[in-house]
N, C-alpha and C. Protein backbone atom coordinates (compact mmCIF):
# COMPACT_ATOMS: atom_id res chain seq x y z
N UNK A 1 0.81 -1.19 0.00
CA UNK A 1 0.00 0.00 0.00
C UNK A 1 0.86 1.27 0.00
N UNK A 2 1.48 1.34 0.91
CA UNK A 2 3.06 2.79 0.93
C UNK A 2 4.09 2.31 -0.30
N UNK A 3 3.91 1.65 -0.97
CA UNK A 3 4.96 1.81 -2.36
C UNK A 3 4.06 2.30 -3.28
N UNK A 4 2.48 1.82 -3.09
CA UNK A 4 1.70 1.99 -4.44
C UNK A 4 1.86 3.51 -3.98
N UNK A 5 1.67 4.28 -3.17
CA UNK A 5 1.65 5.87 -3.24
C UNK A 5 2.88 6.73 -3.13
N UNK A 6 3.99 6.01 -2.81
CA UNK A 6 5.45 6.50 -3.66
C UNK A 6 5.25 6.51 -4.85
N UNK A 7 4.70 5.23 -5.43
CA UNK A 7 4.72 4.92 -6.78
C UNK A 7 3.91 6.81 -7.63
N UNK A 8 2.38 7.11 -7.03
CA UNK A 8 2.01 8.29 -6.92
C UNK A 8 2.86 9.21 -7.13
N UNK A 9 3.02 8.96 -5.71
CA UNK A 9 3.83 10.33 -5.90
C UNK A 9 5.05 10.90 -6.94
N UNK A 10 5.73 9.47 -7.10
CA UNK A 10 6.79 9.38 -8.03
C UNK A 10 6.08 10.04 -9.48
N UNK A 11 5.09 9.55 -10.13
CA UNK A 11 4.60 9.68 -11.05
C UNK A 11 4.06 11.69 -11.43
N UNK A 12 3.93 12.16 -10.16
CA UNK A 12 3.57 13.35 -9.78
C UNK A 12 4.68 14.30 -10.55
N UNK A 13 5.84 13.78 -9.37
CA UNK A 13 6.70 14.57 -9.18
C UNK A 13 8.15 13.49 -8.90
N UNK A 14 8.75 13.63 -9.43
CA UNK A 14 10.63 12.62 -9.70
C UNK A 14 11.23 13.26 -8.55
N UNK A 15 11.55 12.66 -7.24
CA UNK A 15 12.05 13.45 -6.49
C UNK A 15 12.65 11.80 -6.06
N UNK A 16 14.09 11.89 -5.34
CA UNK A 16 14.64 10.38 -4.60
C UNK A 16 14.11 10.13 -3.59
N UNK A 17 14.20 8.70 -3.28
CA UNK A 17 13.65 8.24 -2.63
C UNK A 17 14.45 7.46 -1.53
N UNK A 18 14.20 7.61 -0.62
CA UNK A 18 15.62 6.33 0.59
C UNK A 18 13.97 5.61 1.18
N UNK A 19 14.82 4.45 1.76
CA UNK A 19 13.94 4.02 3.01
C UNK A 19 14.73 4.08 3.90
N UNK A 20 14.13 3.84 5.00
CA UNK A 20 14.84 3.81 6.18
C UNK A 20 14.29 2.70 6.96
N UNK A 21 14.66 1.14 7.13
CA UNK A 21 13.58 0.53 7.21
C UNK A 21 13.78 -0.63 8.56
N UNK A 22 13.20 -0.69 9.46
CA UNK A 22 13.70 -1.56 11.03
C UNK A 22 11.64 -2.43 11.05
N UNK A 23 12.41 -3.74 11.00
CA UNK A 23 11.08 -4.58 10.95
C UNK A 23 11.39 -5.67 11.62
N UNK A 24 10.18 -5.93 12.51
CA UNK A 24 10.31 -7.74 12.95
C UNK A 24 9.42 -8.67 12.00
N UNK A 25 10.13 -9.84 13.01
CA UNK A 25 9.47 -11.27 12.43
C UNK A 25 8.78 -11.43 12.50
N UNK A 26 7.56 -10.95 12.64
CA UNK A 26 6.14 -11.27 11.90
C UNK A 26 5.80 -10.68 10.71
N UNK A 27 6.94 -9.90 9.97
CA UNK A 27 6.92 -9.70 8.65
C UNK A 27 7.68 -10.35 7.67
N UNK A 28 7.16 -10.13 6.12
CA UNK A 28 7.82 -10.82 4.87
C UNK A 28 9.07 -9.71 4.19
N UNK A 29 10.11 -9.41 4.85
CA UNK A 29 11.06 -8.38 4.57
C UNK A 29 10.78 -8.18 2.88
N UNK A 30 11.32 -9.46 2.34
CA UNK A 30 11.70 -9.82 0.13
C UNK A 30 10.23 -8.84 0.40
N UNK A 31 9.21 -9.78 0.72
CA UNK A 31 7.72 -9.03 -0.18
C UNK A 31 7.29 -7.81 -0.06
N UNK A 32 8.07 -7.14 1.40
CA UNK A 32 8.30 -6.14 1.34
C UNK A 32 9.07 -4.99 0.56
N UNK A 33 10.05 -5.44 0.34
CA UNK A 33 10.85 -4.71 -0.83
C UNK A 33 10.71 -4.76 -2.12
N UNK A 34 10.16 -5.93 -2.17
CA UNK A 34 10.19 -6.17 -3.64
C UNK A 34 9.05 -4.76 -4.41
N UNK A 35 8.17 -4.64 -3.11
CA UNK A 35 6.57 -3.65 -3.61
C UNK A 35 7.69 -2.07 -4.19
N UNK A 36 8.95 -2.01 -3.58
CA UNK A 36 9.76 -0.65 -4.28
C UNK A 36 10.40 -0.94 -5.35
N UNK A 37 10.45 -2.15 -5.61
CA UNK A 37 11.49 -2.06 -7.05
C UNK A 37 11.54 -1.32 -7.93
N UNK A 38 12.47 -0.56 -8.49
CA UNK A 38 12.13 0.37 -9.18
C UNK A 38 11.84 2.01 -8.62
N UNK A 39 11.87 2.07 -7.46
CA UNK A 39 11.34 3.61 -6.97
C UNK A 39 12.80 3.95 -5.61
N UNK A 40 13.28 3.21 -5.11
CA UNK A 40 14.15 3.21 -4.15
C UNK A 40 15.64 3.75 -4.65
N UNK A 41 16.46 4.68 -4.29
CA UNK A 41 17.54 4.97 -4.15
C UNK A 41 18.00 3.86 -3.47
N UNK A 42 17.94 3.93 -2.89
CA UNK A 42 18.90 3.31 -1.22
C UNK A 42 17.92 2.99 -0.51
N UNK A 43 18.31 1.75 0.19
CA UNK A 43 17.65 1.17 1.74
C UNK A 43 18.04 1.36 2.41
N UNK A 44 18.37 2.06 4.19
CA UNK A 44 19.23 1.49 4.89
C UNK A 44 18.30 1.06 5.85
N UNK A 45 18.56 -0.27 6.68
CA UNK A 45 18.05 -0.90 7.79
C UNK A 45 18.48 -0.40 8.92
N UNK A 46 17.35 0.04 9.83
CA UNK A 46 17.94 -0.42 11.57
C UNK A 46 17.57 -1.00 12.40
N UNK A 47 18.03 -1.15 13.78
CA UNK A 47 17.34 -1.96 14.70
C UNK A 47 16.40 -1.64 15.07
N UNK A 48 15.22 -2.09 15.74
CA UNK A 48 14.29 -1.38 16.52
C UNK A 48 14.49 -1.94 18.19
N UNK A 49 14.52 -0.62 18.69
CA UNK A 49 14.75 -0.76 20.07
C UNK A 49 14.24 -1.56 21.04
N UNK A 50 14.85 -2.02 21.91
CA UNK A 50 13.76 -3.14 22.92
C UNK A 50 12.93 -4.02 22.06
N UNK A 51 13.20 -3.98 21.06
CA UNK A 51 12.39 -5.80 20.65
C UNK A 51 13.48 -6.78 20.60
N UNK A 52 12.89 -7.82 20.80
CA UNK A 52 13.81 -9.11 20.79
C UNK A 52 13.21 -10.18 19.17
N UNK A 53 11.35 -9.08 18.71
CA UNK A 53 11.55 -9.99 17.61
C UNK A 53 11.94 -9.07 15.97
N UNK A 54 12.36 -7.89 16.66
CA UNK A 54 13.36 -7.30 15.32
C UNK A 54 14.14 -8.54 14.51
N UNK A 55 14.15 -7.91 13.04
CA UNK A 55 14.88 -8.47 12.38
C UNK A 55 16.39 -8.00 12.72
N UNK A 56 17.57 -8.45 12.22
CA UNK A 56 18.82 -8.09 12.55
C UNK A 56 18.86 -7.21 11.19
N UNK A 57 19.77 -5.70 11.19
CA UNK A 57 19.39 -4.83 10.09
C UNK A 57 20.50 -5.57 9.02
N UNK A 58 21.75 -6.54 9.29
CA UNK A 58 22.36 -7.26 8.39
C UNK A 58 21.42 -8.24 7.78
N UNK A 59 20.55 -8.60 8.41
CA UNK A 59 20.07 -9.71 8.09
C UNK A 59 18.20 -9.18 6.73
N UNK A 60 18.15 -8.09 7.50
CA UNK A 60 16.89 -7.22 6.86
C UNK A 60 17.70 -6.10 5.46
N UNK A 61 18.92 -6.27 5.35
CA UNK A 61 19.47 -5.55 4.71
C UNK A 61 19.46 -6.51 3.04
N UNK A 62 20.21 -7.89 3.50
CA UNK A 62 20.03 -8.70 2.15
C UNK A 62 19.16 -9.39 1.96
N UNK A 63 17.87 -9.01 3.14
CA UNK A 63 16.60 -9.25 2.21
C UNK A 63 16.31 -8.21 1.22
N UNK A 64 16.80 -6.86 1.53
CA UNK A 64 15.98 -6.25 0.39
C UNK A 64 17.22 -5.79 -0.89
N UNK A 65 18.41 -6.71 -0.58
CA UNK A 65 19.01 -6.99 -1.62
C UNK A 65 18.68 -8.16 -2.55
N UNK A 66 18.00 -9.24 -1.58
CA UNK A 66 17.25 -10.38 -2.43
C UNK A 66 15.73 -9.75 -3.03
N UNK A 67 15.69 -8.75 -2.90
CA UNK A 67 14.78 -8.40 -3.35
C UNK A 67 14.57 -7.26 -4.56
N UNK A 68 16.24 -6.92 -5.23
CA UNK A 68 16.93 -6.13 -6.24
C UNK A 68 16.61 -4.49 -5.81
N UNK A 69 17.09 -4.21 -4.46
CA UNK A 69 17.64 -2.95 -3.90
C UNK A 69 18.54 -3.21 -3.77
N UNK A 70 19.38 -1.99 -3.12
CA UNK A 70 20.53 -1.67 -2.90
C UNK A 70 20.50 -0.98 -1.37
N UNK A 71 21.05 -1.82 -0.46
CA UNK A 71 20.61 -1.37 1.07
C UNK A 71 21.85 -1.91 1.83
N UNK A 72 21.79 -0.84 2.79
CA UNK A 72 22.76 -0.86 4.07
C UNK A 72 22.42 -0.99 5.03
N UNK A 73 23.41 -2.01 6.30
CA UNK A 73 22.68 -1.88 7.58
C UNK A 73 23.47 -0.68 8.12
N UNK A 74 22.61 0.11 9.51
CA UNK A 74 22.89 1.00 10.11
C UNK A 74 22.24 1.00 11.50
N UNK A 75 23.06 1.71 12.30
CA UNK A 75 23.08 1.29 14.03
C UNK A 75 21.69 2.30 14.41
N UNK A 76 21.68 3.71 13.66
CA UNK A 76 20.57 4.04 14.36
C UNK A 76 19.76 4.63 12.84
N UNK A 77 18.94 5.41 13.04
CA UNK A 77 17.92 6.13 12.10
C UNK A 77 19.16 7.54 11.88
N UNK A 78 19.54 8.25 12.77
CA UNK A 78 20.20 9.35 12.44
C UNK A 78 21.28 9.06 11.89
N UNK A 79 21.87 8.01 11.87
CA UNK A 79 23.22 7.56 11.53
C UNK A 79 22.77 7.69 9.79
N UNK A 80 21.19 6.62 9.39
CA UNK A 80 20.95 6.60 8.25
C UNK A 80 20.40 7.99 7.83
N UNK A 81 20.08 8.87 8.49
CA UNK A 81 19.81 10.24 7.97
C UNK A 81 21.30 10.94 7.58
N UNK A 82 21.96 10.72 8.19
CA UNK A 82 23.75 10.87 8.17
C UNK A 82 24.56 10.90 6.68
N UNK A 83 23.83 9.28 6.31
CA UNK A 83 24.28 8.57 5.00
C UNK A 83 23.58 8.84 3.86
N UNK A 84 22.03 9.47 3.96
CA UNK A 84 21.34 9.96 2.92
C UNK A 84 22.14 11.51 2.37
N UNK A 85 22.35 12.40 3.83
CA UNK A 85 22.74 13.37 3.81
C UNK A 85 24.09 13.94 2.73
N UNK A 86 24.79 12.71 3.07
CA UNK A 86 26.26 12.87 2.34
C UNK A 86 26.26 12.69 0.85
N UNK A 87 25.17 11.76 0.58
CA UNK A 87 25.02 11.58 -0.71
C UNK A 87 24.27 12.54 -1.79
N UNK A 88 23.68 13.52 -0.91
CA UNK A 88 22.57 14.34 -1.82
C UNK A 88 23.58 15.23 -2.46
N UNK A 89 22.91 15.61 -3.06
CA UNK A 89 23.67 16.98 -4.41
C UNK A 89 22.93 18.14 -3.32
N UNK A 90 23.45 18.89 -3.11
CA UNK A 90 22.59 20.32 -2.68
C UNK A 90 21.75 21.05 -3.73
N UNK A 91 22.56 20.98 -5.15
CA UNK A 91 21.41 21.60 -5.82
C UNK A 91 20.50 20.69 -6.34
N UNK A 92 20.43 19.01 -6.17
CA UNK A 92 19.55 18.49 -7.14
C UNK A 92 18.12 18.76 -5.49
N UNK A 93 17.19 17.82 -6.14
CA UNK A 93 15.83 18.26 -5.47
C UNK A 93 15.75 17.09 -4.44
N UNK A 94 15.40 18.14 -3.40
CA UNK A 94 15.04 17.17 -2.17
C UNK A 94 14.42 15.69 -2.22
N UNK A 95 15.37 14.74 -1.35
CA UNK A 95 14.51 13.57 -1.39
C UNK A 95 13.53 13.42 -0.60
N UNK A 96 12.92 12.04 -0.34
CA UNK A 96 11.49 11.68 0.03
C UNK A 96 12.26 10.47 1.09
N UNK A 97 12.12 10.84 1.95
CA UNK A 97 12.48 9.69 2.96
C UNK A 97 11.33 8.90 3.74
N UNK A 98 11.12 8.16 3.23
CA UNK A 98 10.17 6.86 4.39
C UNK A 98 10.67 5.94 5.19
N UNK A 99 10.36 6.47 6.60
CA UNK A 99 10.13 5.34 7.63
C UNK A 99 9.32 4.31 7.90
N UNK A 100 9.51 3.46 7.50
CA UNK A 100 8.65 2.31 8.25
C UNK A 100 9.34 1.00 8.23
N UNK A 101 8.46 0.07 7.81
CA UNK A 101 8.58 -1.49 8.63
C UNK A 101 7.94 -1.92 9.36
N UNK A 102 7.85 -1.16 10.69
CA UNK A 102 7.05 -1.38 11.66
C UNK A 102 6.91 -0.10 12.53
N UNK A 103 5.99 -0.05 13.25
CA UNK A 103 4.71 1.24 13.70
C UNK A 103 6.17 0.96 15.44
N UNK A 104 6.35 -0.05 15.27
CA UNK A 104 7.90 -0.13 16.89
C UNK A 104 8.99 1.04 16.64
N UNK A 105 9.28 1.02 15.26
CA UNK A 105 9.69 1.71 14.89
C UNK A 105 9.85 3.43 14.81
N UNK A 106 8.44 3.48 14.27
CA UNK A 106 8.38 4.44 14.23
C UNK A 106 7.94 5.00 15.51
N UNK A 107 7.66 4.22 16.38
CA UNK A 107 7.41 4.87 17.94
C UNK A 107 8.66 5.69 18.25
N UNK A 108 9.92 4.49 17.89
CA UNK A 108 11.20 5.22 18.68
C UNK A 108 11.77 6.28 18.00
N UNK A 109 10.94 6.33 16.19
CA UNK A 109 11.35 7.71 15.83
C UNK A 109 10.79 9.30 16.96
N UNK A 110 9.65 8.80 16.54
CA UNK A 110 8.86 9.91 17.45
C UNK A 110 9.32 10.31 18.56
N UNK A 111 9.90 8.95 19.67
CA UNK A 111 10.23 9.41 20.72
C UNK A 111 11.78 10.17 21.04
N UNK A 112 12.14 9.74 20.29
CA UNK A 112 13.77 9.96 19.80
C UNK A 112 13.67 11.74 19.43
N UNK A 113 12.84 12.07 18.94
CA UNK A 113 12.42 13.47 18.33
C UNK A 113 11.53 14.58 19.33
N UNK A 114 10.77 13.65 20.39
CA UNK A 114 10.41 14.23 21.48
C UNK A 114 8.90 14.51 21.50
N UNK A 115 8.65 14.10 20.06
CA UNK A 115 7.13 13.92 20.28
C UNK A 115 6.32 12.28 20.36
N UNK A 116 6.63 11.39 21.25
CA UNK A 116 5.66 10.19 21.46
C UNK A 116 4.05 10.44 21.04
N UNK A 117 3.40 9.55 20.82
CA UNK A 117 2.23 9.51 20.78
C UNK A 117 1.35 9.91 21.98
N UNK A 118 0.30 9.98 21.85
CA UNK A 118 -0.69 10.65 23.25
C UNK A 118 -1.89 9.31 23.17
């Protein structure tokens, strides 16, 4: 469903794309990636905090290389904001960064940033 509206958006407007992506095992990582083929710059994986059923981001990384991306593991989210950063052109056009994988995830973005959920 979130690739078909990259896909959108892509079609809108050509702007890059990263993921940023920390998922557990109750997900299909490949079938996950596979839904970007074609729209993804770069993957990078991270851990998600306090779970024990996170994927490992080495291990979530060459899934979405088995899945014909091009992805890195990375220790935190800012580290992978770090690695998007270095790579951009300043004058080409802002990318499109998506978080997800899992909603665990994106908790510890939020909280990490100082706004948690209510």
């Amino acid at each position: 469903m979130i690739a078909e509206a990259m896909a959108n958006f892509e079609e809108r407007q050509s702007w890059p794309l990263f993921l940023i992506i920390g998922m557990i095992n109750t997900r299909d990582p490949v079938g996950y990636f596979k839904a970007f083929t074609g729209l993804v710059e770069k993957v990078f994986c991270v851990p998600i905090r306090g779970s024990e059923a996170m994927i490992d981001p080495v291990i979530l990384s060459n899934a979405a290389y088995d899945a014909g991306l091009v992805a890195e593991p990375m220790l935190t989210v800012g580290d992978a904001l770090e690695a998007i950063k270095a790579v951009l052109d300043p004058e080409a056009l802002p990318p499109r960064i998506l978080v997800g994988g899992s909603l665990y995830l994106v908790g510890d973005v939020l909280a990490d940033n100082g706004t948690p959920p209510k």
